[in-house]
C-alpha atoms as a PDB file:
ATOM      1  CA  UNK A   1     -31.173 -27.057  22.062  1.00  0.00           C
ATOM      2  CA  UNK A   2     -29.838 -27.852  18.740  1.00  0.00           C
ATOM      3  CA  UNK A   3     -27.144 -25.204  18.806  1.00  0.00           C
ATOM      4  CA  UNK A   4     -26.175 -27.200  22.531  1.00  0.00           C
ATOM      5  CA  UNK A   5     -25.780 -30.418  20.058  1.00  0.00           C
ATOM      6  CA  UNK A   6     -24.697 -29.062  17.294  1.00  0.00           C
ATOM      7  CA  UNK A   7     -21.379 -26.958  19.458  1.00  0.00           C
ATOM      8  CA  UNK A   8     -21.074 -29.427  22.791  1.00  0.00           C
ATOM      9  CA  UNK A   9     -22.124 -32.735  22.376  1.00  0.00           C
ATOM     10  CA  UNK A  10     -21.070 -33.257  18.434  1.00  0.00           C
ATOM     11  CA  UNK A  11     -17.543 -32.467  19.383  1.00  0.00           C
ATOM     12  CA  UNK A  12     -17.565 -34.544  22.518  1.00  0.00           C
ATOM     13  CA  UNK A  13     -18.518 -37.500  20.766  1.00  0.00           C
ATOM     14  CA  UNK A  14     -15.567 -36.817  17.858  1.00  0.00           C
ATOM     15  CA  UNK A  15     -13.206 -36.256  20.851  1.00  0.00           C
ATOM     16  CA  UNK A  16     -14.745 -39.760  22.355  1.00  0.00           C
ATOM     17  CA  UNK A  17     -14.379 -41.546  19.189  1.00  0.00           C
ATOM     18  CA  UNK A  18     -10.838 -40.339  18.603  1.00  0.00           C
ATOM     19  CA  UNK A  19      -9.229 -40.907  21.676  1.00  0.00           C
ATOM     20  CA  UNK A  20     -10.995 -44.667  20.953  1.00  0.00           C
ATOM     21  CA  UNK A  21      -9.548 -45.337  17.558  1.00  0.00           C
ATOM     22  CA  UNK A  22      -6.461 -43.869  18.793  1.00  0.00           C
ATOM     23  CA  UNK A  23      -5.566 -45.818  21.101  1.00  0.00           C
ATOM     24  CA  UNK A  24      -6.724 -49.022  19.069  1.00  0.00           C
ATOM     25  CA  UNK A  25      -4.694 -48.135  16.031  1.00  0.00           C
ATOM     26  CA  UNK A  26      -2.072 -45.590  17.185  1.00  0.00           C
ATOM     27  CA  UNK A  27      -1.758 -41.728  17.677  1.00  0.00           C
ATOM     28  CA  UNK A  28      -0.095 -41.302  14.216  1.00  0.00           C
ATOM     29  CA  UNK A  29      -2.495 -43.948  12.602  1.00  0.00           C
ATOM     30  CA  UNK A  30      -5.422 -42.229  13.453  1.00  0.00           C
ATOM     31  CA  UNK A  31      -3.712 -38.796  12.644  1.00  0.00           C
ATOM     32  CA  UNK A  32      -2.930 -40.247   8.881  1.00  0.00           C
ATOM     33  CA  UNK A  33      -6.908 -41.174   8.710  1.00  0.00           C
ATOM     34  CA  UNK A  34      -8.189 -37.856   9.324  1.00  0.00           C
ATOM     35  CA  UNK A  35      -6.018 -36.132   7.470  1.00  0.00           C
ATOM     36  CA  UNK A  36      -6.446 -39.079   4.475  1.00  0.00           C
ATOM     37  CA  UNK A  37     -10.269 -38.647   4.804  1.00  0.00           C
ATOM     38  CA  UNK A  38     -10.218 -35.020   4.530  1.00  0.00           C
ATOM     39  CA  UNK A  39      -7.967 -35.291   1.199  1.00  0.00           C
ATOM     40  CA  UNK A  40     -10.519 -37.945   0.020  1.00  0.00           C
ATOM     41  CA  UNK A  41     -13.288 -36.017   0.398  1.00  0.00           C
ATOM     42  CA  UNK A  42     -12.218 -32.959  -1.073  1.00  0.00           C
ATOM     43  CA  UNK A  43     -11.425 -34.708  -4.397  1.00  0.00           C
ATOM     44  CA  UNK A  44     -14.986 -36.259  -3.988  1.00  0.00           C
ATOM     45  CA  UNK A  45     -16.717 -32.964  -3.225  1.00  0.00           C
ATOM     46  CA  UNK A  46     -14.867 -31.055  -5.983  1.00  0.00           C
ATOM     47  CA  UNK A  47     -16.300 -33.650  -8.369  1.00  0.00           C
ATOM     48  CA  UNK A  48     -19.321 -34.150  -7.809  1.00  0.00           C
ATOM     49  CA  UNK A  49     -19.954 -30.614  -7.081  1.00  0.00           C
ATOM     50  CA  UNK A  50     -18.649 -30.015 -11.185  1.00  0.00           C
ATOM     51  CA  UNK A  51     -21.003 -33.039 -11.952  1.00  0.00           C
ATOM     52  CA  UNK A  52     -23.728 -31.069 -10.755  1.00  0.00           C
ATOM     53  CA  UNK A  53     -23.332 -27.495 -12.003  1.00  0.00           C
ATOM     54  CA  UNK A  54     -22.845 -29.124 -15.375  1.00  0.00           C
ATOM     55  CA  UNK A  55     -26.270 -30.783 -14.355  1.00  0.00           C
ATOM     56  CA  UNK A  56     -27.939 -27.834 -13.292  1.00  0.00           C
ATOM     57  CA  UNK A  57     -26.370 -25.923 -16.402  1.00  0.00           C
ATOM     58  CA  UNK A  58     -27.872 -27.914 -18.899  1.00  0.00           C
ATOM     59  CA  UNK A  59     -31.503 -27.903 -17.001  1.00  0.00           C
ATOM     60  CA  UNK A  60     -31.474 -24.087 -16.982  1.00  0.00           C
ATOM     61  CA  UNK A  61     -30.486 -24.142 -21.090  1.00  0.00           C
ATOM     62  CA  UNK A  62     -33.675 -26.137 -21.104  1.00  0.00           C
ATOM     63  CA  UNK A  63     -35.477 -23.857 -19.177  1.00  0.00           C
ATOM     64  CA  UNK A  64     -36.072 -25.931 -16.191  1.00  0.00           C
ATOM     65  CA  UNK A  65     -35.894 -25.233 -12.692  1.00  0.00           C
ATOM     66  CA  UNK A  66     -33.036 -27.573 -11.244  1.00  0.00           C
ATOM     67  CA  UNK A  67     -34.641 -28.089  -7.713  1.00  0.00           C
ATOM     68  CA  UNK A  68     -33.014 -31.095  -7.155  1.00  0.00           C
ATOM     69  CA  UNK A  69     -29.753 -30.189  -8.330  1.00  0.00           C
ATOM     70  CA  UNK A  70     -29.939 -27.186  -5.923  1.00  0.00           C
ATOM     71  CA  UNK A  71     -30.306 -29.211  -2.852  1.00  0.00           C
ATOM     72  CA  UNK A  72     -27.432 -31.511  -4.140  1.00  0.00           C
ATOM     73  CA  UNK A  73     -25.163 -29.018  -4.482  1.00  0.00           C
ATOM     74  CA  UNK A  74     -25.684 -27.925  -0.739  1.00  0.00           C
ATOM     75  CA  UNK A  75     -25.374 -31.329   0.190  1.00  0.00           C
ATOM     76  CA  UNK A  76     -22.328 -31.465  -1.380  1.00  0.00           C
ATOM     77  CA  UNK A  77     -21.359 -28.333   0.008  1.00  0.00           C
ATOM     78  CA  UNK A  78     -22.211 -29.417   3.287  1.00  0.00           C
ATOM     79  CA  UNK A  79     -20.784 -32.634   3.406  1.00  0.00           C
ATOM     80  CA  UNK A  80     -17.302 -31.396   2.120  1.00  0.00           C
ATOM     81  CA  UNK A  81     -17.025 -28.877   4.859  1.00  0.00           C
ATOM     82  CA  UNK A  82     -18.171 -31.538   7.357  1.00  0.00           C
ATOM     83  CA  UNK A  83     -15.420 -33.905   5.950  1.00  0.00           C
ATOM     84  CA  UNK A  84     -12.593 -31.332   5.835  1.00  0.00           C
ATOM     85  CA  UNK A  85     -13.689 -31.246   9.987  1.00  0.00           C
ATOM     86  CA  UNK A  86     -11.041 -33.571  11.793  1.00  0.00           C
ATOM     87  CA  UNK A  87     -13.558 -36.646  13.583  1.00  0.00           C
ATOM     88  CA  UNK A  88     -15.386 -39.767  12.163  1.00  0.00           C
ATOM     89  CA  UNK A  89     -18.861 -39.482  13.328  1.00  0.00           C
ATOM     90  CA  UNK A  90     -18.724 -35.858  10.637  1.00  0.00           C
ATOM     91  CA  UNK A  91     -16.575 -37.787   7.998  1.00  0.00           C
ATOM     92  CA  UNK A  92     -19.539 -40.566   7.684  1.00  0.00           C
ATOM     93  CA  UNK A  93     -22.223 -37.679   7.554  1.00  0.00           C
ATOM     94  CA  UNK A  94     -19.844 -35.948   5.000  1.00  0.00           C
ATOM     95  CA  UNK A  95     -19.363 -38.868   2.921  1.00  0.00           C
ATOM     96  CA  UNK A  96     -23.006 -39.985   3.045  1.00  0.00           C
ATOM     97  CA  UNK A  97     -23.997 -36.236   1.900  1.00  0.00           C
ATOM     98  CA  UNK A  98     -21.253 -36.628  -1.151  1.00  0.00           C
ATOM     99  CA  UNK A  99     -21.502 -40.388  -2.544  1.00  0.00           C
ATOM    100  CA  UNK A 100     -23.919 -40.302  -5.188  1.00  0.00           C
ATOM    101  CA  UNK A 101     -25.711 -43.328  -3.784  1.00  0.00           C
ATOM    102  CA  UNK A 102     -26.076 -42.115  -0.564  1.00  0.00           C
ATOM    103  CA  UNK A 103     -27.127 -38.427  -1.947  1.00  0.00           C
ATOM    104  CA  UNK A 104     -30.830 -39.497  -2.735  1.00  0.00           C
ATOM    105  CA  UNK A 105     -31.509 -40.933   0.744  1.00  0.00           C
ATOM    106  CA  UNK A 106     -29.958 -37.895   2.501  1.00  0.00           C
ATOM    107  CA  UNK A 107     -32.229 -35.460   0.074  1.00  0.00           C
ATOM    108  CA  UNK A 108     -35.230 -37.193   1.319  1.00  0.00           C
ATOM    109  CA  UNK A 109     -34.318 -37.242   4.581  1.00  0.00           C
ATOM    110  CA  UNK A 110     -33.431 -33.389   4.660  1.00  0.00           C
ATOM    111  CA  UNK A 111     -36.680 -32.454   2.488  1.00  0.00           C
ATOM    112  CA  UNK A 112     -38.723 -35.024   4.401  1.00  0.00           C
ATOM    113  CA  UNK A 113     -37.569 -32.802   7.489  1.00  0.00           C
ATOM    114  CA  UNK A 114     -37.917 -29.281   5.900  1.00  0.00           C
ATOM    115  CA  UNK A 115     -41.181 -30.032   3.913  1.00  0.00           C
ATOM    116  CA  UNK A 116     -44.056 -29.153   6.628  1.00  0.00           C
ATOM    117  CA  UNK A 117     -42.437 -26.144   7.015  1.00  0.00           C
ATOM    118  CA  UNK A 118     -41.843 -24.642   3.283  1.00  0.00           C
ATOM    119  CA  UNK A 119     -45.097 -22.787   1.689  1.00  0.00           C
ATOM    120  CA  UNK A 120     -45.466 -21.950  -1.924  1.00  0.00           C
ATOM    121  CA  UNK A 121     -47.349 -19.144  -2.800  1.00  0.00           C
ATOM    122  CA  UNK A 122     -48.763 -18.022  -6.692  1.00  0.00           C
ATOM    123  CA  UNK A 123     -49.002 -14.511  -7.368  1.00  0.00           C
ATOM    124  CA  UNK A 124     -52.743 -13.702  -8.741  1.00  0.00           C
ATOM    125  CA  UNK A 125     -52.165 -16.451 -11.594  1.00  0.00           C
ATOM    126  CA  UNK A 126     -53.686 -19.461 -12.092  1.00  0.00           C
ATOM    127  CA  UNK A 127     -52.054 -22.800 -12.710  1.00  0.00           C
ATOM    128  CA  UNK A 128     -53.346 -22.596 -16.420  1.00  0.00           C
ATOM    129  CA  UNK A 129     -52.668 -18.720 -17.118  1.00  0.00           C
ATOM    130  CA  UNK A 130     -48.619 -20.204 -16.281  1.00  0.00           C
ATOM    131  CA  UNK A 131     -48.767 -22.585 -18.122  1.00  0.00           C
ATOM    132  CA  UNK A 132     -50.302 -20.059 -21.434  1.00  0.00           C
ATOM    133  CA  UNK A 133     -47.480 -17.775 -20.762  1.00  0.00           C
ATOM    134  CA  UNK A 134     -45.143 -20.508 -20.662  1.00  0.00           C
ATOM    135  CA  UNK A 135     -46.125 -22.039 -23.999  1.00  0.00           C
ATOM    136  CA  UNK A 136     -46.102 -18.025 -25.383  1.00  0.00           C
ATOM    137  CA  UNK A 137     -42.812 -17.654 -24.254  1.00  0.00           C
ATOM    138  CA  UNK A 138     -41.476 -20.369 -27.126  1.00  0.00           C
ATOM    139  CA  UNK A 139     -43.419 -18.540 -29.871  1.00  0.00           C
ATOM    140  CA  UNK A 140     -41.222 -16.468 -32.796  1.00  0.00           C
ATOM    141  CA  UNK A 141     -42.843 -13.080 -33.582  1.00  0.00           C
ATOM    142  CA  UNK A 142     -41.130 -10.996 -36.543  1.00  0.00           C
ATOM    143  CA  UNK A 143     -41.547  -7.200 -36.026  1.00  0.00           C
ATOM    144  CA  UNK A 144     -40.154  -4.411 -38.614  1.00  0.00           C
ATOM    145  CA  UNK A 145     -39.684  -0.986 -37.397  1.00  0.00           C
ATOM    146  CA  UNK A 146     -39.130   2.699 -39.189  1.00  0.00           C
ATOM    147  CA  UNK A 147     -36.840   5.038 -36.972  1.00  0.00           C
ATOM    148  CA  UNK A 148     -38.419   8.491 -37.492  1.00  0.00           C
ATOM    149  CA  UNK A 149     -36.215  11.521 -36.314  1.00  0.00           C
ATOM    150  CA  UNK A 150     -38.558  14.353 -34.727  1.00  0.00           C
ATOM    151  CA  UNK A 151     -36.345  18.020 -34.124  1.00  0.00           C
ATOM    152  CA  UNK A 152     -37.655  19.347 -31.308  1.00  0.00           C
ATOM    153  CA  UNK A 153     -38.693  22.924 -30.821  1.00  0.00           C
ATOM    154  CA  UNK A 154     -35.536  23.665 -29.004  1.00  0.00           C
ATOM    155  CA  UNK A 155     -33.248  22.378 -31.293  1.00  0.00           C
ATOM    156  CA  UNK A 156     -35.330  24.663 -34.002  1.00  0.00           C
ATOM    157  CA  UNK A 157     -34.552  27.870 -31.150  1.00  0.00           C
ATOM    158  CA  UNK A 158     -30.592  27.005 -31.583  1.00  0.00           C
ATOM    159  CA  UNK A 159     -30.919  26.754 -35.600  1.00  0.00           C
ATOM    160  CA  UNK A 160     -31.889  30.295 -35.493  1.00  0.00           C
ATOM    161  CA  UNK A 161     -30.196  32.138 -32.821  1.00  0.00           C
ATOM    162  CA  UNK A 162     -26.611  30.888 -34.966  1.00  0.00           C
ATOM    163  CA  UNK A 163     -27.980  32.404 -38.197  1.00  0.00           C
END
């Protein structure tokens, strides 16, 4: 059913909304707005897409996980390949997945959608065992070492079949 929406009834409605505008504003008008959106967008998606690999670069020097960051960055994904596809029902969606201050109401609604159905499992430790390790992990240790050189046996063979 959402495939049928997604492929049928999506397009209809940009054809719909097209032929609509078009014939309010012109053929060529509404021509020049798609195309004009599409440009707009794709400066918008570049940068904010930068904005948030630098983001999610400087979490991961910190050693943080940059959950939020990831699910902007699809968002922005997303909504630049929905904006670069010619209708205005898609640009709006686009946009609203793009604009920074439409971003956090679009995460929610996506994670508010996708949340009953993601699990998180721990693997045999417990919540204060992570968090040991973690504070471990930070922790210098200085270690000398002494390379010794063994011969082996073989080597010992060779030495005295050349003699």
């Amino acid at each position: 059913m959402q495939l049928f929406l997604l492929f049928i009834v999506i397009p209809l409605v940009e054809l719909f909304l097209l032929l609509r505008v078009g014939a309010i504003i012109g053929a060529l008008n509404t021509i020049a707005l798609v195309i004009i959106t599409a440009a707009v967008g794709a400066y918008y998606a570049r940068s904010e897409g930068m904005s948030v690999v630098y983001r999610m670069q400087q979490m991961t020097a910190r050693g943080e996980v940059p959950t939020v960051e990831l699910v902007d960055a699809l968002m922005i994904f997303g909504g630049g390949a929905l904006l670069l596809t010619p209708g205005f029902l898609t640009d709006a969606l686009g946009l609203a997945c793009i604009l920074p201050m439409t971003r956090p109401w679009m995460r929610q609604a996506i994670l508010g959608h996708y949340r009953s159905r993601i699990r998180v499992y721990h693997t045999g430790e417990s919540h204060s065992e992570q968090q040991s390790r973690r504070s471990q992990q930070n922790q210098v240790i200085d270690v000398d070492f002494k390379e010794e050189k063994k011969e082996s046996r073989f080597h010992d063979q060779d030495r005295s079949d050349r003699q």
